[in-house]
Protein backbone atom coordinates (compact mmCIF):
# COMPACT_ATOMS: atom_id res chain seq x y z
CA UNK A 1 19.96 94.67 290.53
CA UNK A 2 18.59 92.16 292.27
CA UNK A 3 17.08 88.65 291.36
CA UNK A 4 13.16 88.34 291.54
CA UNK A 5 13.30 84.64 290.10
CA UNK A 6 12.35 82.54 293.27
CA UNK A 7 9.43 84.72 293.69
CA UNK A 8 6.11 83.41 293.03
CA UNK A 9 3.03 85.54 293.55
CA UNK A 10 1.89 88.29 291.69
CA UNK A 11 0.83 91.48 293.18
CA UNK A 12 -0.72 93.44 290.32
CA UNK A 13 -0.88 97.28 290.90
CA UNK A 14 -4.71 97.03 289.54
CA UNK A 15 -5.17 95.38 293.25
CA UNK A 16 -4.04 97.98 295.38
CA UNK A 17 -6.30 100.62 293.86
CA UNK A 18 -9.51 98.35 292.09
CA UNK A 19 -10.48 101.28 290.09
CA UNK A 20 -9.09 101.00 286.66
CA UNK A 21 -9.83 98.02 284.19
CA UNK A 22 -7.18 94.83 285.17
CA UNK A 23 -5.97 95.03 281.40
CA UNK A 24 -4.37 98.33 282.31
CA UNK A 25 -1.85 96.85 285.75
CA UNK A 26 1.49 96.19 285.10
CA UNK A 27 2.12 92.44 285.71
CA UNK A 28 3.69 92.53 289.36
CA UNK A 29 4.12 95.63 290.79
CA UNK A 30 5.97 94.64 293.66
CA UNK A 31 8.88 92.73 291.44
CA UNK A 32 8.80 96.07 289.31
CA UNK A 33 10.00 97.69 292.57
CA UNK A 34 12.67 95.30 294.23
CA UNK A 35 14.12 95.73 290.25
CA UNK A 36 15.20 98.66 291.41
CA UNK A 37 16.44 98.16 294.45
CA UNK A 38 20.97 98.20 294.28
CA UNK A 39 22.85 95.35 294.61
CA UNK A 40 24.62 96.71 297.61
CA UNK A 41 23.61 99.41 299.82
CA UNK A 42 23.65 103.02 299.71
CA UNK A 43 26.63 104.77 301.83
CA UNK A 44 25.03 108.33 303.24
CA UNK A 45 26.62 110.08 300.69
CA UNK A 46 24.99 107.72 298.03
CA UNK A 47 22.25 108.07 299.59
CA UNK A 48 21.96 111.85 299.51
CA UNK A 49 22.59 111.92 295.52
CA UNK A 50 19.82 109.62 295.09
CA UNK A 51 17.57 111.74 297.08
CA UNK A 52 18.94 114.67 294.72
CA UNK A 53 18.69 112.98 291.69
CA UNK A 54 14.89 111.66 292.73
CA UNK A 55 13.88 115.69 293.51
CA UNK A 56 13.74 116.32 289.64
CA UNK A 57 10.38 114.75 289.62
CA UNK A 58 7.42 116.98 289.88
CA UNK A 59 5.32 113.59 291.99
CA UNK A 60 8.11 114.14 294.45
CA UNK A 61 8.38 116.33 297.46
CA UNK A 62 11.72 116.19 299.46
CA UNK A 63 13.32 118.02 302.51
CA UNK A 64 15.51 118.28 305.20
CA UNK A 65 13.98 117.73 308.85
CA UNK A 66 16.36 118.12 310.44
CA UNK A 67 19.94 117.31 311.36
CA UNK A 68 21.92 114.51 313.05
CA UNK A 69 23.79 115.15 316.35
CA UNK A 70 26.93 114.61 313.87
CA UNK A 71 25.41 117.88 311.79
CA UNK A 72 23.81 115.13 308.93
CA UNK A 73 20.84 115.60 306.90
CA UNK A 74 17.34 114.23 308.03
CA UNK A 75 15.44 113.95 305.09
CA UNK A 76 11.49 113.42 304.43
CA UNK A 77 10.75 112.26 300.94
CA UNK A 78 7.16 111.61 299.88
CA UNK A 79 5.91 109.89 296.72
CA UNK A 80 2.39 111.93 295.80
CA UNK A 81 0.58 113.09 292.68
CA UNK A 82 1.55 116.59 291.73
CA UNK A 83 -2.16 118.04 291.93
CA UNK A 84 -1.41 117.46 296.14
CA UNK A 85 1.73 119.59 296.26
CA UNK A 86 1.59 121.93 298.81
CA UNK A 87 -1.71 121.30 300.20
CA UNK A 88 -1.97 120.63 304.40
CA UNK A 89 -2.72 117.18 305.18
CA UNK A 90 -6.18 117.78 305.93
CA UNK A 91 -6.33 118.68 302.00
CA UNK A 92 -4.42 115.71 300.62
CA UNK A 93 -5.41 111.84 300.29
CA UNK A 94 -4.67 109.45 303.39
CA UNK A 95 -0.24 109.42 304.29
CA UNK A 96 1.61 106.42 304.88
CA UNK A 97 4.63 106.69 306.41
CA UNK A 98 7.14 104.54 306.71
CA UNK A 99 9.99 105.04 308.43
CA UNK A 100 13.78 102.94 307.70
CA UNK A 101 17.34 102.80 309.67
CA UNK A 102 16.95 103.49 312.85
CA UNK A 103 19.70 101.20 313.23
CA UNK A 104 22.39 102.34 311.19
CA UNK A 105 23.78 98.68 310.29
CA UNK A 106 20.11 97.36 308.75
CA UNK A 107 20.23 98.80 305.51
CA UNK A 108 17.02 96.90 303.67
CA UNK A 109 14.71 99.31 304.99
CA UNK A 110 16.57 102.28 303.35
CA UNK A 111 16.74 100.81 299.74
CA UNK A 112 13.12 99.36 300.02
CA UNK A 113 12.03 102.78 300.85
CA UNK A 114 14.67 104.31 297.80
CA UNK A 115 12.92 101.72 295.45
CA UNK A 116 9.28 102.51 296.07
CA UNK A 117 10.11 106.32 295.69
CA UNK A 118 12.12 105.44 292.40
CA UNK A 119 9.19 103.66 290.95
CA UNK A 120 6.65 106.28 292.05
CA UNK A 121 8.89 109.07 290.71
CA UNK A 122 9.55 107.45 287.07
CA UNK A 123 6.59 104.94 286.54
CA UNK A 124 4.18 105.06 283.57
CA UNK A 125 1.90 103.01 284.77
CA UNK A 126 -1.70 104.37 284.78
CA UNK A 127 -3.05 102.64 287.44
CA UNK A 128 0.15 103.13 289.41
CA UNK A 129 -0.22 106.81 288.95
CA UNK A 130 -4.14 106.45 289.88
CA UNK A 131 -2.02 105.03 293.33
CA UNK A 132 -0.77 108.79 293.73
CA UNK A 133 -4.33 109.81 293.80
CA UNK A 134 -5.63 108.23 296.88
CA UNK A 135 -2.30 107.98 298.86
CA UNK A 136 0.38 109.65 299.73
CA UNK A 137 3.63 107.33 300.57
CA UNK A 138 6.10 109.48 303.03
CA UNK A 139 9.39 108.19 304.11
CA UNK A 140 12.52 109.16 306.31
CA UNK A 141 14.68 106.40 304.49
CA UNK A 142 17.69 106.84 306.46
CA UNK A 143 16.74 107.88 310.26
CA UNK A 144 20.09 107.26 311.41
CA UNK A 145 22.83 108.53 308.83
CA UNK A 146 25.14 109.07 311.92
CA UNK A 147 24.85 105.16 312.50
CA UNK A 148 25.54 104.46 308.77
CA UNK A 149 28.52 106.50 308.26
CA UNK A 150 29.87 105.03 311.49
CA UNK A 151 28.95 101.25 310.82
CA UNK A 152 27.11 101.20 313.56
CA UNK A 153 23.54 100.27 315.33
CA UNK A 154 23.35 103.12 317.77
CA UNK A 155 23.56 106.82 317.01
CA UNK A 156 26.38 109.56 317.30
CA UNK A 157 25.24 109.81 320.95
CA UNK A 158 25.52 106.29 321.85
CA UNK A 159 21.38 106.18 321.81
CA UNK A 160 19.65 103.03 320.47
CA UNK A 161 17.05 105.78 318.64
CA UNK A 162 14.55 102.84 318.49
CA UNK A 163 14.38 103.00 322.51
CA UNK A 164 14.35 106.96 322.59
CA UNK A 165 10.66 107.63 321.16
CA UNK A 166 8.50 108.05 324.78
CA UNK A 167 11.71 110.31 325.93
CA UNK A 168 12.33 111.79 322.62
CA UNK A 169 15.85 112.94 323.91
CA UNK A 170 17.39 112.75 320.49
CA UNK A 171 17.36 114.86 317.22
CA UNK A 172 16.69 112.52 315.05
CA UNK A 173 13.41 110.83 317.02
CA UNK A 174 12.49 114.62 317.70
CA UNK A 175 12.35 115.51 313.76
CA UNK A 176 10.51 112.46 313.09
CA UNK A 177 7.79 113.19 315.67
CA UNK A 178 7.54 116.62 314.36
CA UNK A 179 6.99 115.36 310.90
CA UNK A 180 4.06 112.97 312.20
CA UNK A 181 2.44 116.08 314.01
CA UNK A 182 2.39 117.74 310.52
CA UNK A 183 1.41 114.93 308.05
CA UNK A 184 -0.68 113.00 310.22
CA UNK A 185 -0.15 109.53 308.45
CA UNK A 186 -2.95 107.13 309.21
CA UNK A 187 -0.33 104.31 309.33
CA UNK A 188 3.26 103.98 310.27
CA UNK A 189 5.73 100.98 309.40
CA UNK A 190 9.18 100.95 311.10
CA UNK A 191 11.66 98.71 308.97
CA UNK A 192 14.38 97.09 310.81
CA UNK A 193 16.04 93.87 310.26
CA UNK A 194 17.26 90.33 312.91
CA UNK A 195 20.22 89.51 313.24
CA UNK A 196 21.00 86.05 311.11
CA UNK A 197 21.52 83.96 314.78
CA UNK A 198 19.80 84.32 317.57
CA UNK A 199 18.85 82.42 321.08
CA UNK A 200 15.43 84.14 321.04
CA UNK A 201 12.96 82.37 319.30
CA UNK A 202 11.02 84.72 317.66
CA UNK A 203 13.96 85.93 315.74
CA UNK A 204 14.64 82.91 313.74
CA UNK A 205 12.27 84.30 310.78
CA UNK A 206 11.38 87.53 309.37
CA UNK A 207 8.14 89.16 311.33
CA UNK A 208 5.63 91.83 311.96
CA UNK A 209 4.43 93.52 315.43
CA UNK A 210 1.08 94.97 315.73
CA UNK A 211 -1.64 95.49 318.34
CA UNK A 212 -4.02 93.25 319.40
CA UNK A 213 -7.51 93.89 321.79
CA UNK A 214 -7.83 95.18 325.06
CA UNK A 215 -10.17 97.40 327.13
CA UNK A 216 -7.59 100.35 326.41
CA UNK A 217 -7.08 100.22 322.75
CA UNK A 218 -9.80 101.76 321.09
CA UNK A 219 -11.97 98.69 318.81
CA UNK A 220 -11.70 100.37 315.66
CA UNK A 221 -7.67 100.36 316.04
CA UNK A 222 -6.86 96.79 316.98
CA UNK A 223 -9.32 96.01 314.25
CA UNK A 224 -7.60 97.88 311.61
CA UNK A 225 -3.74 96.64 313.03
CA UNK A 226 -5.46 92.79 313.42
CA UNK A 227 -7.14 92.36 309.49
CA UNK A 228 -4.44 94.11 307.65
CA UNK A 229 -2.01 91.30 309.47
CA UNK A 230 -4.37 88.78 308.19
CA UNK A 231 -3.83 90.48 304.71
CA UNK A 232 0.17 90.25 305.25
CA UNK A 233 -0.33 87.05 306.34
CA UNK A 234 -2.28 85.85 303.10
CA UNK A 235 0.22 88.00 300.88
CA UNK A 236 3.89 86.90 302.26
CA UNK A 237 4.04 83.21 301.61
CA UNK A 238 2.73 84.38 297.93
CA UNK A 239 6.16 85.59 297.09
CA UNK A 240 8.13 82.88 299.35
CA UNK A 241 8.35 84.87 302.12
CA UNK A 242 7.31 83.37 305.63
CA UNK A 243 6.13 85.38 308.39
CA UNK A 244 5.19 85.10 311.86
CA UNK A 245 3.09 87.99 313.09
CA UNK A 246 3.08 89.09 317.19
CA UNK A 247 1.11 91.82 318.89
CA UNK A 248 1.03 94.43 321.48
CA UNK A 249 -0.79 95.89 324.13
CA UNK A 250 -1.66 98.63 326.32
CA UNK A 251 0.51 97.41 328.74
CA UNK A 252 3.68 97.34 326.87
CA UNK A 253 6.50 99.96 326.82
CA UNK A 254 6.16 102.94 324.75
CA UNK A 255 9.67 103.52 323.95
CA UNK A 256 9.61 101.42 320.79
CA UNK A 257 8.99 103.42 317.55
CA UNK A 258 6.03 101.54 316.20
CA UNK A 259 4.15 101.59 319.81
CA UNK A 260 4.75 105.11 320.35
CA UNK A 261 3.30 105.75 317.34
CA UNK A 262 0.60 103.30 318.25
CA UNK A 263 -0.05 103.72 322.38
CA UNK A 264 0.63 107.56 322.27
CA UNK A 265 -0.10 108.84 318.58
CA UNK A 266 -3.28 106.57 318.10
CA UNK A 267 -2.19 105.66 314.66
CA UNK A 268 -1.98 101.97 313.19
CA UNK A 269 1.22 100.94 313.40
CA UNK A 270 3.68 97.55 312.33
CA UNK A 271 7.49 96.86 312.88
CA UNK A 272 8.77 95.12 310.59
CA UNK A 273 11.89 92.85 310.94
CA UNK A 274 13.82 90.98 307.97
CA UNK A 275 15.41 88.26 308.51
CA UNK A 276 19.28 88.60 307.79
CA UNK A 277 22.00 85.87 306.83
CA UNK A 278 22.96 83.97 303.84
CA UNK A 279 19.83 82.52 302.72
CA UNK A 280 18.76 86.28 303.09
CA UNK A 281 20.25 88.47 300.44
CA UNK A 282 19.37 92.28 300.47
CA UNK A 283 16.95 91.43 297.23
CA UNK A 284 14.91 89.50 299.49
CA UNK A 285 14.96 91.70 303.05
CA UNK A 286 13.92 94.33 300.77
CA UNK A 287 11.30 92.40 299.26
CA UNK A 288 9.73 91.45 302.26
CA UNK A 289 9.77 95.29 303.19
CA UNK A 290 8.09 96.20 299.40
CA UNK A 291 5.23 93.80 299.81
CA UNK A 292 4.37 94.39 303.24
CA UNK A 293 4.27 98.42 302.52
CA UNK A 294 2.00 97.71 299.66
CA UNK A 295 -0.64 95.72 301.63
CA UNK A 296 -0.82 97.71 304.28
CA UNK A 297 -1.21 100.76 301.95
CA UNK A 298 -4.16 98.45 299.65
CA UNK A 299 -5.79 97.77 303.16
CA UNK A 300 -5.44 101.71 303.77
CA UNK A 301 -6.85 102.70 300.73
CA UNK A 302 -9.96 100.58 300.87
CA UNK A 303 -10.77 101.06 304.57
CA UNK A 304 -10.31 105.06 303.74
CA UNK A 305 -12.46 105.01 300.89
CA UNK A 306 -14.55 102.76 301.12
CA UNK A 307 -15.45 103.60 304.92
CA UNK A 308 -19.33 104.43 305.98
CA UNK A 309 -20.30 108.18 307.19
CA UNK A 310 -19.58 106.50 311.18
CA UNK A 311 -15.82 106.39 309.87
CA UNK A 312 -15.98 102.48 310.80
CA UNK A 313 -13.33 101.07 308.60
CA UNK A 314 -14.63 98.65 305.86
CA UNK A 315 -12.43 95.36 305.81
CA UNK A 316 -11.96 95.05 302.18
CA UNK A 317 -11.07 90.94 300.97
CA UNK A 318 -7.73 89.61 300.54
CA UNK A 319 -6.76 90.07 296.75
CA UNK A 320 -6.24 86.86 294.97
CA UNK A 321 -3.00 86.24 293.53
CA UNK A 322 -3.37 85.78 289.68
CA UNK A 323 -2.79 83.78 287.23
CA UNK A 324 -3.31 80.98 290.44
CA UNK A 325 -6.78 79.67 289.79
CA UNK A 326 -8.78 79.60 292.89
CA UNK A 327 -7.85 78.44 296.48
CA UNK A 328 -10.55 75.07 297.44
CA UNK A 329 -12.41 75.26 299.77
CA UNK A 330 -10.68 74.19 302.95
CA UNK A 331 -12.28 71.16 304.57
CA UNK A 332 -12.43 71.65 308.25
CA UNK A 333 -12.37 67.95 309.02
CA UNK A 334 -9.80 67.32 306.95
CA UNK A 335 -7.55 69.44 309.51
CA UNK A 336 -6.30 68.90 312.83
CA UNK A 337 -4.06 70.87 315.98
CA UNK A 338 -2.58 69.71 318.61
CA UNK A 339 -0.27 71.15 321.46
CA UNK A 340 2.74 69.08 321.80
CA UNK A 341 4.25 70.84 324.19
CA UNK A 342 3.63 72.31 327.38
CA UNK A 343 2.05 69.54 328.77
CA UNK A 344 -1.73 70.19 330.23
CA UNK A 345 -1.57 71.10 333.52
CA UNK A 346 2.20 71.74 333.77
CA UNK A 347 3.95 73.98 335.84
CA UNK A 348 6.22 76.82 333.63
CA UNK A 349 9.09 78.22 334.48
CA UNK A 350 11.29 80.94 332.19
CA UNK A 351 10.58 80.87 328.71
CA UNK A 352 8.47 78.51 327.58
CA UNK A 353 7.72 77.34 323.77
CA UNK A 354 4.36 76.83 322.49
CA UNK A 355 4.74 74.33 319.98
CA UNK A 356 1.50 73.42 317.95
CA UNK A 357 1.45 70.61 315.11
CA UNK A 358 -1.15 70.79 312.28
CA UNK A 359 -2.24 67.89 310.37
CA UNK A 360 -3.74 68.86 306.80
CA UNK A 361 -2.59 71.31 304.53
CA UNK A 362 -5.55 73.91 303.09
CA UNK A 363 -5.21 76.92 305.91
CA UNK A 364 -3.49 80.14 305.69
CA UNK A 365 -1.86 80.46 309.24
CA UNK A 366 -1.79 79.12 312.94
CA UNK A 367 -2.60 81.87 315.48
CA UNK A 368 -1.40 81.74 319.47
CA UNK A 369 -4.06 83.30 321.79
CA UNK A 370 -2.72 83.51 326.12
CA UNK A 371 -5.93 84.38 327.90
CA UNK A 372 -7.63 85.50 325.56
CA UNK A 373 -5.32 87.59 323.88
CA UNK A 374 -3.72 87.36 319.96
CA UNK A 375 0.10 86.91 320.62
CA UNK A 376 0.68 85.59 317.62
CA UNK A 377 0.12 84.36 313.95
CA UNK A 378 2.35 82.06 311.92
CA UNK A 379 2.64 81.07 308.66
CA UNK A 380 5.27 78.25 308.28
CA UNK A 381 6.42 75.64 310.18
CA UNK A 382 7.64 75.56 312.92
CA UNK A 383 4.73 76.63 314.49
CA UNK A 384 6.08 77.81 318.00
CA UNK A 385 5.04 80.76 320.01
CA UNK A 386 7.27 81.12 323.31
CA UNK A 387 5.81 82.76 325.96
CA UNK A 388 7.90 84.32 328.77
CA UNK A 389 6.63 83.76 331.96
CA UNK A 390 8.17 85.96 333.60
CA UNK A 391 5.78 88.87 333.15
CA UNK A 392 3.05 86.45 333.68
CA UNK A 393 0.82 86.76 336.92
CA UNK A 394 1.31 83.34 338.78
CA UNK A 395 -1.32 81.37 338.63
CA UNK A 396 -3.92 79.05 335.89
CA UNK A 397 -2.89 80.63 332.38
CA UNK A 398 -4.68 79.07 329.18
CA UNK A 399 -3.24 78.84 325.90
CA UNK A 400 -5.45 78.57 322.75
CA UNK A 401 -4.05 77.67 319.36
CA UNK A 402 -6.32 78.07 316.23
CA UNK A 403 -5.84 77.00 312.43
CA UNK A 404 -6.88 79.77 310.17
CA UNK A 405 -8.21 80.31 306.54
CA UNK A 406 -7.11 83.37 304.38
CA UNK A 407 -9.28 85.81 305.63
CA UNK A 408 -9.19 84.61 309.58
CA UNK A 409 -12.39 81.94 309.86
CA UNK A 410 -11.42 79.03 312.57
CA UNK A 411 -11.00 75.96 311.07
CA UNK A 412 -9.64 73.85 314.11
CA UNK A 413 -8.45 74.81 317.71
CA UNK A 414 -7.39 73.47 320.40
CA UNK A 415 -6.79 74.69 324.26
CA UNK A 416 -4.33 73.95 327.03
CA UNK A 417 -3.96 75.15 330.57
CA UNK A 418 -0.56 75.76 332.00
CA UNK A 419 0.45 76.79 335.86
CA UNK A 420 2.74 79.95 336.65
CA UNK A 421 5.16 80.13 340.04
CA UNK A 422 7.32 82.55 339.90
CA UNK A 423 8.41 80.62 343.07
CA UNK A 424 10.79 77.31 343.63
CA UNK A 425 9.29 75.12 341.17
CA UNK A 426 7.40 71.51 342.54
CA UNK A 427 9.67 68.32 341.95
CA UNK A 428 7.89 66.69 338.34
């Protein structure tokens, strides 16, 4: 089992569904799911006898999907209350579904997944039952057995699955897609995990992709995929867990999981990547992939339910972490940003860092806007966003950095222009 000791918020189950009376939530729902979570990973085979074991509970649905190119089970499992089995998904509550191991060697996804649906299955919880009401949590824990058994990122075929979904030219992408045609989830997360070095700078921490706003994503979406970051955002550092958050657009490629299921499906979507390495362990990958599922599912709840007849999503508030006694008031003059670096007016070349500093200390996160656009938010230090200039047009480009409370007001921002040439450079 793993250790939940350096964690310090509190995520009570009462929060996620706000219906039943707080002295009936179990202290911290999302350290009564890591608990579960193994030591060391599941093998396929382990894997497959977990499943088995898990299928003895009537709040749990599981089948096969289909098969491997290596002839290996694909397996949906959902977490849902009984009184749902066997209704069509227009019949049953809203469906998360969250989808782990594409890459056979990133293995938190798969026991995050494994832990929720252990918890589900065997809790006593009443409120955490009352979840099982109003959602309906559907995973394929294990997309990639082939790449498991083998030790390996890629698939039986040699196919990096998470850059198959607009061809669809592999089994295991084609089940999946079959199984979102069916369920219709209103939100997708795809867990993966970094490696523990990197040169690219936005894999030195754990993270999650989204979309942001343009003319071609419907308002309602970006919306939706921008406030529940701000929720993750709020959430993460709560249990010691930093993220940096980055978004899509129209414009970007569809064959990534998360914006296929985004740019083509229309449904919300996040990517979310652990950080890996020694100050890492499993415990904590697959906590970051536990709390993140849970606040996008509280965010999904409340927008579903609590939604107008226009079907515009209601942005329910940020739960506060208890026992903490209230967050102050930030003081806005009290803060401060500046952009150290690129200098104003500067001509960029290649890959260029962002790097903001804050002075004060009561704000949530630092966001990164280029043109106009969210690229990215930030929780902890360093705050860096590096832009790569290479699929910028040439020309004026302006950068816009922004300190942010808990629930996305401005406190402090600050702007600089830089210059794109994508030819020979001017002497400096």
């Amino acid at each position: 089992m793993v250790n939940m000791g350096a964690m310090t918020g509190r995520l009570r189950a009462g929060l996620l569904v706000g219906l039943l009376a707080a002295g009936f939530a179990r202290a911290d729902i999302v350290r009564d799911i890591v608990s579960l979570a193994p030591s060391r990973p599941h093998s396929y085979e382990q894997y497959i006898s977990a499943l088995r074991e898990l299928s003895n509970s009537d709040r749990m649905h599981i089948e096969t999907i289909g098969r491997s190119v290596e002839g290996r089970q694909l397996v949906l499992a959902m977490a849902q209350s009984p009184a749902h089995a066997g209704l069509a998904a227009e019949q049953r509550p809203p469906c998360i579904l969250v989808i782990a191991r594409q890459h056979g060697t990133e293995s938190s996804g798969t026991e995050a997944a494994l832990a929720m649906l252990r918890y589900f299955a065997t809790t006593r919880d009443p409120v955490s039952l009352e979840i099982l009401n109003q959602v309906t949590l559907a995973t394929v824990p294990m997309a990639n057995p082939d790449g498991v058994a083998r030790s390996q990122r890629r698939n039986a075929a040699g196919v990096d699955l998470n850059r198959d979904w607009e061809a669809l030219t592999q089994p295991e992408t084609r089940a999946i897609a079959e199984v979102v045609d069916r369920l219709k989830p209103v939100a997708t997360i795809d867990m993966h995990e970094l490696p523990a070095s990197s040169s690219k700078a936005s894999f030195a921490g754990s993270f999650v992709q989204t979309f942001g706003a343009d003319a071609s994503i419907p308002r309602w979406f970006s919306d939706d995929c921008r406030t529940c970051s701000t929720h993750i955002a709020a959430w993460m550092p709560q249990y010691g867990l930093p993220v940096s958050l980055y978004f899509d657009y129209s414009t970007d490629t569809r064959a990534l999981c998360h914006r296929y299921m985004g740019l083509v499906r229309g449904v919300p979507s996040y990517l979310f990547e652990s950080k890996t390495g020694d100050a890492h362990p499993l415990g904590k990958r697959v906590a970051f992939h536990v709390l993140g599922a849970l606040v996008v599912g509280n965010y999904l709840i409340h927008t579903y339910y609590d939604s107008p007849d226009s079907g515009q999503p209601v942005i329910a508030q940020t739960p506060e972490v208890e026992p903490a006694p209230p967050a102050p008031v930030a003081d806005p003059t009290s803060l401060a940003v500046s952009i150290a670096q690129p200098l104003q007016g500067s001509t960029a070349e290649g890959r260029m860092p962002i790097v903001a500093e804050i002075t004060g200390q009561d704000f949530s996160y630092v966001t990164f806007e280029l043109n106009g656009l969210l690229r990215s938010m930030v929780t902890a230090p360093p705050y860096t966003y590096v832009v790569d200039t290479a699929g910028c047009e040439e020309g004026i480009h302006t950068v816009k950095v922004s300190v942010c409370d808990a629930v996305g007001t401005p406190l402090a921002s600050t702007e600089r222009t830089f210059v794109v040439s994508h030819g020979t450079a001017p002497a400096r």
